[in-house]
PDB file of N, CA and C in Angstrom:
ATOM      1  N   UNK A   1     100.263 107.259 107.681  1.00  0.00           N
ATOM      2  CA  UNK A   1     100.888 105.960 107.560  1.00  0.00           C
ATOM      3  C   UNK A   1     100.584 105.092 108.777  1.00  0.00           C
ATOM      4  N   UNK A   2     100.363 105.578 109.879  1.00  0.00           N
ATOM      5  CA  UNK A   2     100.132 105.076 111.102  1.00  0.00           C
ATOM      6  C   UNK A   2      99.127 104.309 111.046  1.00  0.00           C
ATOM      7  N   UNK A   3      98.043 105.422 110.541  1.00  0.00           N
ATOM      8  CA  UNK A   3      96.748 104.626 110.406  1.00  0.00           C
ATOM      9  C   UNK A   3      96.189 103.361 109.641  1.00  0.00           C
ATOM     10  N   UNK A   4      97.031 103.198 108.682  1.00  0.00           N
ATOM     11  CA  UNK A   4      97.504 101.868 107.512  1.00  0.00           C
ATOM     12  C   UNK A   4      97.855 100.820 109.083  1.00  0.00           C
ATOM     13  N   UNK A   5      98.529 100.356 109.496  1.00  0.00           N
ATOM     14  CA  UNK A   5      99.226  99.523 110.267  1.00  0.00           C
ATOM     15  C   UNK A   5      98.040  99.188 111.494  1.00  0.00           C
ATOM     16  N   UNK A   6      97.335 100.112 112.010  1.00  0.00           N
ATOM     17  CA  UNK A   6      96.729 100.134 112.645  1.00  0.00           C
ATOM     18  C   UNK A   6      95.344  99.420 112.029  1.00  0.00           C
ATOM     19  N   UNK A   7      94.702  99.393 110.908  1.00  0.00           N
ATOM     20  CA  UNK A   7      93.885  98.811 109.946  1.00  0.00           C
ATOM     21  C   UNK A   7      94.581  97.256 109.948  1.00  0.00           C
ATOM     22  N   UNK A   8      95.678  97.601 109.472  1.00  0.00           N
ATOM     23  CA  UNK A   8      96.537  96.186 109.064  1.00  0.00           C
ATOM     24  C   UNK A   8      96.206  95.312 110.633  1.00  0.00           C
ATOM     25  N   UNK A   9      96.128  95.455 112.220  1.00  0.00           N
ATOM     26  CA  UNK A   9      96.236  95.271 113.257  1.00  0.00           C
ATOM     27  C   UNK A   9      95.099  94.186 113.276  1.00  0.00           C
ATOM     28  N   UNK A  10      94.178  95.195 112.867  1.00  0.00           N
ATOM     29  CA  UNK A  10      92.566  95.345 112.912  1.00  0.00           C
ATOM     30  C   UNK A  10      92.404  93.375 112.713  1.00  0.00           C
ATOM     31  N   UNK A  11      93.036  93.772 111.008  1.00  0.00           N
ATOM     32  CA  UNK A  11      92.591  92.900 110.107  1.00  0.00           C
ATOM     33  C   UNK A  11      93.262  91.827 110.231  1.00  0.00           C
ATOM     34  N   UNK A  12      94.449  91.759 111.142  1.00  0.00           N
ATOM     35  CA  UNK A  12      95.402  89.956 111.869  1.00  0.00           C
ATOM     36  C   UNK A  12      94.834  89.915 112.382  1.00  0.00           C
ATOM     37  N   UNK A  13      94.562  90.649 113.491  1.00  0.00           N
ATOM     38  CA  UNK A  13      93.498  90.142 114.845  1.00  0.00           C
ATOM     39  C   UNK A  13      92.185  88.935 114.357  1.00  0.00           C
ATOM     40  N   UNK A  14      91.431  89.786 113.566  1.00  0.00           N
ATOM     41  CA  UNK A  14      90.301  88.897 113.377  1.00  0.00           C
ATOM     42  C   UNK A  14      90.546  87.796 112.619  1.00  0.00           C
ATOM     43  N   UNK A  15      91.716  87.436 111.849  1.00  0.00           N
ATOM     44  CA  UNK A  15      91.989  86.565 111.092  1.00  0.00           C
ATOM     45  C   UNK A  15      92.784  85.796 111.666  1.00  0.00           C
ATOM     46  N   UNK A  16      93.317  85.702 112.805  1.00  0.00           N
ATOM     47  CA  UNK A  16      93.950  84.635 113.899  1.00  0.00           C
ATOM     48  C   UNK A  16      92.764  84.405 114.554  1.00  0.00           C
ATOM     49  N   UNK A  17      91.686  85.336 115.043  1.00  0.00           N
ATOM     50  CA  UNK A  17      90.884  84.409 115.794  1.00  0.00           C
ATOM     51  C   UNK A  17      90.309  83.843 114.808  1.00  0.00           C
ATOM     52  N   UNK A  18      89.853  84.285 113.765  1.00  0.00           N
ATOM     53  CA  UNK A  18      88.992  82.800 112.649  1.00  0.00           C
ATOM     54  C   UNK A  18      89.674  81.473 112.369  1.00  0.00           C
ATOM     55  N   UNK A  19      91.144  81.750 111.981  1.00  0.00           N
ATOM     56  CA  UNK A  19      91.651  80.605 111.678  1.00  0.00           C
ATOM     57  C   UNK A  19      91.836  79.619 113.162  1.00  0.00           C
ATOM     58  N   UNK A  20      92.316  80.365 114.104  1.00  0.00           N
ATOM     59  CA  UNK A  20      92.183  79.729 115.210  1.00  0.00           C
ATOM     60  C   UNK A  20      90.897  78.637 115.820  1.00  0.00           C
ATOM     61  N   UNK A  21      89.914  79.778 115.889  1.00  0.00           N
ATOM     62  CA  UNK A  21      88.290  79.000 116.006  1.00  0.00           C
ATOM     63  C   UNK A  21      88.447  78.217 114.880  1.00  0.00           C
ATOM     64  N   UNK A  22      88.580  77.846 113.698  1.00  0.00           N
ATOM     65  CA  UNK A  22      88.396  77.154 112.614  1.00  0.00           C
ATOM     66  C   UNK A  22      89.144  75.660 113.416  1.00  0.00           C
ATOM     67  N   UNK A  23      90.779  75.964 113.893  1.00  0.00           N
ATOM     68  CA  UNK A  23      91.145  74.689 113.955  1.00  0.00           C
ATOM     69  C   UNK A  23      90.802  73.796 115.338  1.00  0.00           C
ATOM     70  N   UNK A  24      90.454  74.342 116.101  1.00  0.00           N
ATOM     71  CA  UNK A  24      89.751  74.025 117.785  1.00  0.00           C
ATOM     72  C   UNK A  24      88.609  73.965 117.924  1.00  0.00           C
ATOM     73  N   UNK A  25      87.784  74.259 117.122  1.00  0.00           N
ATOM     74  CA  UNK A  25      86.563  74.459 117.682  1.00  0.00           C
ATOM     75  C   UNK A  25      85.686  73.071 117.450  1.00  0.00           C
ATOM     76  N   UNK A  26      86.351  71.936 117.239  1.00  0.00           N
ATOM     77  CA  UNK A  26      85.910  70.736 116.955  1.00  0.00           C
ATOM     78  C   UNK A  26      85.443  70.168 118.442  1.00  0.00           C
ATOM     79  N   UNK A  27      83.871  70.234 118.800  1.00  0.00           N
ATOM     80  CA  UNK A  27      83.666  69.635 120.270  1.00  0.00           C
ATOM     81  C   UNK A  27      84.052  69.914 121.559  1.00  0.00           C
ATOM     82  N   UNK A  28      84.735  71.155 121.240  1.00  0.00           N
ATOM     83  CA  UNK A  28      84.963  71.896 122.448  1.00  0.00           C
ATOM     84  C   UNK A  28      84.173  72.496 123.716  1.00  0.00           C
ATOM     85  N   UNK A  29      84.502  72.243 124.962  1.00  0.00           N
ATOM     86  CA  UNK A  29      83.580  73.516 125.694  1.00  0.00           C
ATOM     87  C   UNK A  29      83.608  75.008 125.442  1.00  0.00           C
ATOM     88  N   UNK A  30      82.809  75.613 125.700  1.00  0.00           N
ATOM     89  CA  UNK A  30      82.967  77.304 125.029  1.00  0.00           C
ATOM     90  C   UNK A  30      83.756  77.874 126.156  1.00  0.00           C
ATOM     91  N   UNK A  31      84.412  77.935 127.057  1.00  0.00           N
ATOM     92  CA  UNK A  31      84.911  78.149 128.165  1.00  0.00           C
ATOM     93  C   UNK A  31      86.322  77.816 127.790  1.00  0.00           C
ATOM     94  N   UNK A  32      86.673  77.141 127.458  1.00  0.00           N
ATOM     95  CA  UNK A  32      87.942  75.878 126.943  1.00  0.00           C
ATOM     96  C   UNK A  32      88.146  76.812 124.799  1.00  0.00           C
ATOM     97  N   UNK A  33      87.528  76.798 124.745  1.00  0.00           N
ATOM     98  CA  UNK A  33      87.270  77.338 123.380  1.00  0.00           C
ATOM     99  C   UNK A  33      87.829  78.480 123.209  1.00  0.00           C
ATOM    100  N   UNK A  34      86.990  79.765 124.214  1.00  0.00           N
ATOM    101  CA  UNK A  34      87.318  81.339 124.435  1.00  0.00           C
ATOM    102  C   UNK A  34      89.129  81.257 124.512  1.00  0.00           C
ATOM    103  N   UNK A  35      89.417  80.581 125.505  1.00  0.00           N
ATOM    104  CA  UNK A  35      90.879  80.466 125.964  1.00  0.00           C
ATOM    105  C   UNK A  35      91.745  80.169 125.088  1.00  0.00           C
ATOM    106  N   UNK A  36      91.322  79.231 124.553  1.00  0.00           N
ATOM    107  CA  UNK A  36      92.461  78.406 123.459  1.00  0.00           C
ATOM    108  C   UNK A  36      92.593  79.507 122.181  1.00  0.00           C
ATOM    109  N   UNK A  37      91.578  80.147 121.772  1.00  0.00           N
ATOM    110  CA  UNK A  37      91.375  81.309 120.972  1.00  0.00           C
ATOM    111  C   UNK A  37      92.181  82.354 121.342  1.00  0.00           C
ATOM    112  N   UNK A  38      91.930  82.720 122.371  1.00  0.00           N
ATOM    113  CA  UNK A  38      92.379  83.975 122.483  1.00  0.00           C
ATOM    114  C   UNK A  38      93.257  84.480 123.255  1.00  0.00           C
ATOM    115  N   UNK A  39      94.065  83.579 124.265  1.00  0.00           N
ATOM    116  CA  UNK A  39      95.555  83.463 124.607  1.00  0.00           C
ATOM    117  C   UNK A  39      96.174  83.813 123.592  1.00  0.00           C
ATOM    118  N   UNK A  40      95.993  82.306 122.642  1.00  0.00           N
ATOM    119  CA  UNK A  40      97.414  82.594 121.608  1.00  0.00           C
ATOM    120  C   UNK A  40      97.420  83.753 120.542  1.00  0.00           C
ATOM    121  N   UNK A  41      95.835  84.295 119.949  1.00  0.00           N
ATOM    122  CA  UNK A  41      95.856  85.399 119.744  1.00  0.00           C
ATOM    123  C   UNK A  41      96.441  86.709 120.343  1.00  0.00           C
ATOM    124  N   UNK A  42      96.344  86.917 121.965  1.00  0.00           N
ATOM    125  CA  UNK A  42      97.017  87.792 122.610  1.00  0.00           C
ATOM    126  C   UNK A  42      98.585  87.667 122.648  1.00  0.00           C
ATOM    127  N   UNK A  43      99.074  86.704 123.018  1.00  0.00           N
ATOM    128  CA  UNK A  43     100.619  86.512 122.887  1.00  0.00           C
ATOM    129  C   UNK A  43     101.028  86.808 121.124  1.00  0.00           C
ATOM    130  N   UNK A  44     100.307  86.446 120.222  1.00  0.00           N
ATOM    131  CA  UNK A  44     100.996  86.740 119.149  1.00  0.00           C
ATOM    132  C   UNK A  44     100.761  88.275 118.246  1.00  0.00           C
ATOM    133  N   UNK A  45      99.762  88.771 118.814  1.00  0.00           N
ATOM    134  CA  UNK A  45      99.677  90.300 118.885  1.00  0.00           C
ATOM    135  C   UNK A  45     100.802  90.641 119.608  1.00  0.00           C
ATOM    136  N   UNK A  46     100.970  90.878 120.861  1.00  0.00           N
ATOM    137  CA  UNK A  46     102.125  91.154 121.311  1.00  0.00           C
ATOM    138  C   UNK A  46     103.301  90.916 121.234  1.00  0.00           C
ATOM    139  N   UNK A  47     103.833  89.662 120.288  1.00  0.00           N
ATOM    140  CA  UNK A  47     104.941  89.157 119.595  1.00  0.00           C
ATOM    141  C   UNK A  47     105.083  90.050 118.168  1.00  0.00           C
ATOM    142  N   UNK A  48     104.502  90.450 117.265  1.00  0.00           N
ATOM    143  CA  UNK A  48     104.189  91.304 116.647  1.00  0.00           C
ATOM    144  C   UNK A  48     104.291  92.881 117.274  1.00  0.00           C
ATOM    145  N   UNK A  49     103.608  93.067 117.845  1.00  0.00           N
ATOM    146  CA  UNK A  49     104.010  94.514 118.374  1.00  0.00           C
ATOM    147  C   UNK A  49     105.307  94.729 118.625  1.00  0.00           C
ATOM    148  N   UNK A  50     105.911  94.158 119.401  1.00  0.00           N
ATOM    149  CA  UNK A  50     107.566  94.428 120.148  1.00  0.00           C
ATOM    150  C   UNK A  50     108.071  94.300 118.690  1.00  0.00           C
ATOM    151  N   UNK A  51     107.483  93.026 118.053  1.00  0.00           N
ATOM    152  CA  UNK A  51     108.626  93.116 116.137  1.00  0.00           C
ATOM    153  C   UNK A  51     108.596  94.570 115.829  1.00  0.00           C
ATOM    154  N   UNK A  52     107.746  94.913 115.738  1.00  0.00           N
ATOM    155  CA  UNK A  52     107.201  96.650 115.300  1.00  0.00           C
ATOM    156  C   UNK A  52     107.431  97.414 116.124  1.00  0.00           C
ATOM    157  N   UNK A  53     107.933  97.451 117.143  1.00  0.00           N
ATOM    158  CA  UNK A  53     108.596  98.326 117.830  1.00  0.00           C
ATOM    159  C   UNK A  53     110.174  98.255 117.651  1.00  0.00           C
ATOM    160  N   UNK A  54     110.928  96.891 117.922  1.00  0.00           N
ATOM    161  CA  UNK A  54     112.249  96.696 117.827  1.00  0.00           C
ATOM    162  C   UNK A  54     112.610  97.204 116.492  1.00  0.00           C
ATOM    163  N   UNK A  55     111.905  97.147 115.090  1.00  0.00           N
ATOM    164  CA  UNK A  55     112.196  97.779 113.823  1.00  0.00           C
ATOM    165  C   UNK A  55     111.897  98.663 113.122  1.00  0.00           C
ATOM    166  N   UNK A  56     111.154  99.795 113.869  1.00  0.00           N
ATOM    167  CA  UNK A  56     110.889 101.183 113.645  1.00  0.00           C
ATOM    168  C   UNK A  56     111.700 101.709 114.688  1.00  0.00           C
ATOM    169  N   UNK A  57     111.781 101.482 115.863  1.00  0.00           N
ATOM    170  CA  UNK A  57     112.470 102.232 116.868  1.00  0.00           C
ATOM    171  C   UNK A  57     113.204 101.954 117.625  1.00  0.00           C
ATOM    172  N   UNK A  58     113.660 100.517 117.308  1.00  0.00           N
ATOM    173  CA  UNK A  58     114.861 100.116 117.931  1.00  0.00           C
ATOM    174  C   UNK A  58     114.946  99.818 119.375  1.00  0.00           C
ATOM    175  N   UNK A  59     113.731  99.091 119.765  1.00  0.00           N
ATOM    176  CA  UNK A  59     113.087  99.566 121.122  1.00  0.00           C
ATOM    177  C   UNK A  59     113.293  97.863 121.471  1.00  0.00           C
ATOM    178  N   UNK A  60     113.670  97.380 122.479  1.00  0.00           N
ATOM    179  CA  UNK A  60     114.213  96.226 122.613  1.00  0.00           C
ATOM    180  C   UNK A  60     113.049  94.994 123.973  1.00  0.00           C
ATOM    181  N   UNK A  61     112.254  96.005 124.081  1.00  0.00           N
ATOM    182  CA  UNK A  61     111.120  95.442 124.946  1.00  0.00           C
ATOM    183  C   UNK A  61     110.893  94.173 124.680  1.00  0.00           C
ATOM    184  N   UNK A  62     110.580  93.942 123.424  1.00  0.00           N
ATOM    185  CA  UNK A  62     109.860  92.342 123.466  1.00  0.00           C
ATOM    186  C   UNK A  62     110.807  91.412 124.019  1.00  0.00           C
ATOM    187  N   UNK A  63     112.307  91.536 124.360  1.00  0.00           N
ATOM    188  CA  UNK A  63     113.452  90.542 125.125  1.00  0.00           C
ATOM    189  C   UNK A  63     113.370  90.545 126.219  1.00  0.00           C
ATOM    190  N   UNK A  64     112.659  91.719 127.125  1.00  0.00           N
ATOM    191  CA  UNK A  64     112.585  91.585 128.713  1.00  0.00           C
ATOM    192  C   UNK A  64     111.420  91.110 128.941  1.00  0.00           C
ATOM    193  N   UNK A  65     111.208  90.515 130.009  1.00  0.00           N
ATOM    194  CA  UNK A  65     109.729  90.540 130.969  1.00  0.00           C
ATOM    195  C   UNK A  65     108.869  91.397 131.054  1.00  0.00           C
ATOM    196  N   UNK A  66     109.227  92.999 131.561  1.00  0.00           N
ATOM    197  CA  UNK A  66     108.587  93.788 131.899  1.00  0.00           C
ATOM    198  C   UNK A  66     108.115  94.163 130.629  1.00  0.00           C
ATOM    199  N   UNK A  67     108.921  94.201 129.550  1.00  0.00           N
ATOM    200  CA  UNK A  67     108.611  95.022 128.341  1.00  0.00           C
ATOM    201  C   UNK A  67     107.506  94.011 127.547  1.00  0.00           C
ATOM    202  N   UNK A  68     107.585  92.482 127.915  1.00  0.00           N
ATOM    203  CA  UNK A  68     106.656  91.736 127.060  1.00  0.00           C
ATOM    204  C   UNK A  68     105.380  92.016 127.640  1.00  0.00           C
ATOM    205  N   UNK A  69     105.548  92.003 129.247  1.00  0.00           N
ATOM    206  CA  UNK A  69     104.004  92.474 130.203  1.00  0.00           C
ATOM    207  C   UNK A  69     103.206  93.654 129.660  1.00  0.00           C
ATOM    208  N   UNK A  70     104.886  94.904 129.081  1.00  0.00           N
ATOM    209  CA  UNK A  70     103.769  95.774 128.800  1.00  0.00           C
ATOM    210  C   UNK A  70     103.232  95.747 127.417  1.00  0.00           C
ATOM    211  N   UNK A  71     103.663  95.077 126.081  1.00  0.00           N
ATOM    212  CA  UNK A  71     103.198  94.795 125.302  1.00  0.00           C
ATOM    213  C   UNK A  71     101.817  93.762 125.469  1.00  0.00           C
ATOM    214  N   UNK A  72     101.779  93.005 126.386  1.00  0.00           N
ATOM    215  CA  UNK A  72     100.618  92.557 126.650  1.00  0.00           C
ATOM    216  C   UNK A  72      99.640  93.174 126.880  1.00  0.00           C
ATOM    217  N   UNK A  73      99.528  94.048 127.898  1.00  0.00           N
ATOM    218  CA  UNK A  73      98.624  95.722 128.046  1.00  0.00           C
ATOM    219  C   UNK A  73      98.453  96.334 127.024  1.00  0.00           C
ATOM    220  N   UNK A  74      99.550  96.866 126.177  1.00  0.00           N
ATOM    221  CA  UNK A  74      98.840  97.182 125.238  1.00  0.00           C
ATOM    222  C   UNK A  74      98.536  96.572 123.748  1.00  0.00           C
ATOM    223  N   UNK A  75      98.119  95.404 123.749  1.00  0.00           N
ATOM    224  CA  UNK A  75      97.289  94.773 122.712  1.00  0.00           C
ATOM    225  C   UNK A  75      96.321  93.907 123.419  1.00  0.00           C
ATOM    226  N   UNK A  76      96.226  94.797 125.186  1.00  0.00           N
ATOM    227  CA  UNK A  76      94.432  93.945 125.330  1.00  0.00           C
ATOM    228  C   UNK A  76      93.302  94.654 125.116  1.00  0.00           C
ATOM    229  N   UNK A  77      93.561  95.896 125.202  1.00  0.00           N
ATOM    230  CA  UNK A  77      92.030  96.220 124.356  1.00  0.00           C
ATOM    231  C   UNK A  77      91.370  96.078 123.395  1.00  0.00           C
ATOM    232  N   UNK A  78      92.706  96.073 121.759  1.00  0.00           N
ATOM    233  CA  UNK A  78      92.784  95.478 120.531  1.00  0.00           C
ATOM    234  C   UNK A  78      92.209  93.909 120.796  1.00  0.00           C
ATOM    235  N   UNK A  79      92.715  93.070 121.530  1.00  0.00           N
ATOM    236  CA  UNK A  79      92.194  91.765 121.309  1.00  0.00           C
ATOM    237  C   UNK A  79      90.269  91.608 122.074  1.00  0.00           C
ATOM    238  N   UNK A  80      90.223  92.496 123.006  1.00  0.00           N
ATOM    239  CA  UNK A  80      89.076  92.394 123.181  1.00  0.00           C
ATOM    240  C   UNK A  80      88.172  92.791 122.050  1.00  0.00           C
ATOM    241  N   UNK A  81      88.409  94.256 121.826  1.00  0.00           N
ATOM    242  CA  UNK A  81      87.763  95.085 120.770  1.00  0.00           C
ATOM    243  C   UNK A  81      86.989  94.137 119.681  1.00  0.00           C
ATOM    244  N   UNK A  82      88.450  93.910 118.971  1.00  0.00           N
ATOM    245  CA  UNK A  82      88.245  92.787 117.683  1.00  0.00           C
ATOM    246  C   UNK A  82      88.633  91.250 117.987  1.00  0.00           C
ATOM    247  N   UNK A  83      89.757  91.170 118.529  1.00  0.00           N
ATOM    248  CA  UNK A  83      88.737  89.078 118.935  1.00  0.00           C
ATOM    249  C   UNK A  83      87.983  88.802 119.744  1.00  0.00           C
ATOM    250  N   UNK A  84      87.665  89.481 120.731  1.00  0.00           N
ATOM    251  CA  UNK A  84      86.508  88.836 121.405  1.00  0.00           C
ATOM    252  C   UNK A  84      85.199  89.300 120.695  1.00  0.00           C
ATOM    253  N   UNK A  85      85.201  90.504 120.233  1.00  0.00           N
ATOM    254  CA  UNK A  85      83.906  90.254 119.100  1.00  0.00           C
ATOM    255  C   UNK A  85      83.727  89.554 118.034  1.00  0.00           C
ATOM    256  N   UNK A  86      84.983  89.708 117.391  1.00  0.00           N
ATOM    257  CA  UNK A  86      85.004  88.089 116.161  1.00  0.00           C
ATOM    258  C   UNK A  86      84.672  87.042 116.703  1.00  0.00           C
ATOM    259  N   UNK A  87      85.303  86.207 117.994  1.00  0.00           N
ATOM    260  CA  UNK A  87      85.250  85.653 118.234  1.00  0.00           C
ATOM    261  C   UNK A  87      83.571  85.033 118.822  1.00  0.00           C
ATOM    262  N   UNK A  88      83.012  85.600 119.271  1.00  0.00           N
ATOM    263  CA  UNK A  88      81.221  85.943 119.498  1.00  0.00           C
ATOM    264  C   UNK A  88      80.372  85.516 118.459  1.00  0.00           C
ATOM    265  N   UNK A  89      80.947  86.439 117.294  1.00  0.00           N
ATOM    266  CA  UNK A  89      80.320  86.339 116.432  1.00  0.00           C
ATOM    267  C   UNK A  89      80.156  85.009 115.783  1.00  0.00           C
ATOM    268  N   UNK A  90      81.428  84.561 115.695  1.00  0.00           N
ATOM    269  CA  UNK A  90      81.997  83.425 115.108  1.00  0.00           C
ATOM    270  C   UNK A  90      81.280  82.308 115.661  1.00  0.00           C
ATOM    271  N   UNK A  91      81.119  82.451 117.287  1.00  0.00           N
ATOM    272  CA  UNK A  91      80.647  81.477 117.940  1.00  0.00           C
ATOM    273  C   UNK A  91      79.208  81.214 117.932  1.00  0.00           C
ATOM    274  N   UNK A  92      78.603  82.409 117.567  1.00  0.00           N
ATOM    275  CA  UNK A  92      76.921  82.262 117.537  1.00  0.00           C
ATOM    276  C   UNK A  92      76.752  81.673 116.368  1.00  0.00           C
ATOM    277  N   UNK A  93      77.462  82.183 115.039  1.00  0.00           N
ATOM    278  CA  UNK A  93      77.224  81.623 113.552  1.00  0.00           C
ATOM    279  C   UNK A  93      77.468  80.040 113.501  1.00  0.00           C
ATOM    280  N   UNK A  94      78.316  79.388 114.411  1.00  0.00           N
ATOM    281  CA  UNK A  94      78.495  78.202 114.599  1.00  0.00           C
ATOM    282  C   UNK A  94      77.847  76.954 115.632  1.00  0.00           C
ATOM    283  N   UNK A  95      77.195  77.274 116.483  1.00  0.00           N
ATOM    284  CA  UNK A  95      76.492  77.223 117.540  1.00  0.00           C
ATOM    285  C   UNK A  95      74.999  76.847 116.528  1.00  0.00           C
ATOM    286  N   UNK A  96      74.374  77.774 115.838  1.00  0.00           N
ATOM    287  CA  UNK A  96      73.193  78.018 114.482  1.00  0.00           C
ATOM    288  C   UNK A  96      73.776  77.326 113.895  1.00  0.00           C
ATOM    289  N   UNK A  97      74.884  76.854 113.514  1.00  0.00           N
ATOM    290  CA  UNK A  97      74.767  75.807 112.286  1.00  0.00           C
ATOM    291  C   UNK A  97      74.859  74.499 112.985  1.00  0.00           C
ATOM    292  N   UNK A  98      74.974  74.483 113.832  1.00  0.00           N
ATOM    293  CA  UNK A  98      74.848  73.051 114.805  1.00  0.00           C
ATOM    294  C   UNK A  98      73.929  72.981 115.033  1.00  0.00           C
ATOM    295  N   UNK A  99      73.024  73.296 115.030  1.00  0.00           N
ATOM    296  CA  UNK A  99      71.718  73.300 115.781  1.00  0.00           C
ATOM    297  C   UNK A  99      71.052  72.890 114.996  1.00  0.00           C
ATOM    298  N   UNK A 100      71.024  72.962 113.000  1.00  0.00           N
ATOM    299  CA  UNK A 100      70.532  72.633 112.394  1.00  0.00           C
ATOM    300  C   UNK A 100      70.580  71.116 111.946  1.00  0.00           C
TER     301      UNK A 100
END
């Protein structure tokens, strides 16, 4: 069952950074771009996680500081993993269609 949720992770991740890149990426610098992408992707992974922690285990982290810091840690490898490679990807496929 774990592994379901963990798929499910997979598959928000890359679909906040698309929709994200979709609504910013109008004339942007790519520097300015990366950021705007993938901040709010990271904060809302980790807003999500603590949800999924506070309602499987009753675990109250996402209300403190320390506990949001460490939910931040752990959904940065996830956001690198899969948005910063979506996000790459996304950016070269778009970059090629500009060019044309």
């Amino acid at each position: 069952m774990e592994l379901h949720y963990t798929y499910l992770k997979w598959l928000l991740t890359i679909t906040i950074v698309l929709i994200l890149f979709q609504l910013i990426s109008k004339k942007r610098n790519y520097l300015i771009l990366l950021v705007l992408v993938l901040l709010p992707t990271w904060i809302i992974l980790s807003i999500l996680r603590g949800l999924e922690y506070y309602v499987f285990n009753g675990s109250g982290q996402l209300f403190y500081l320390k506990g949001f810091i460490n939910l931040l840690a752990e959904t940065l490898p996830t956001l690198i993993l899969f948005g910063a490679s979506t996000f790459f990807i996304r950016h070269i496929i778009y970059c090629n269609k500009n060019e044309k």
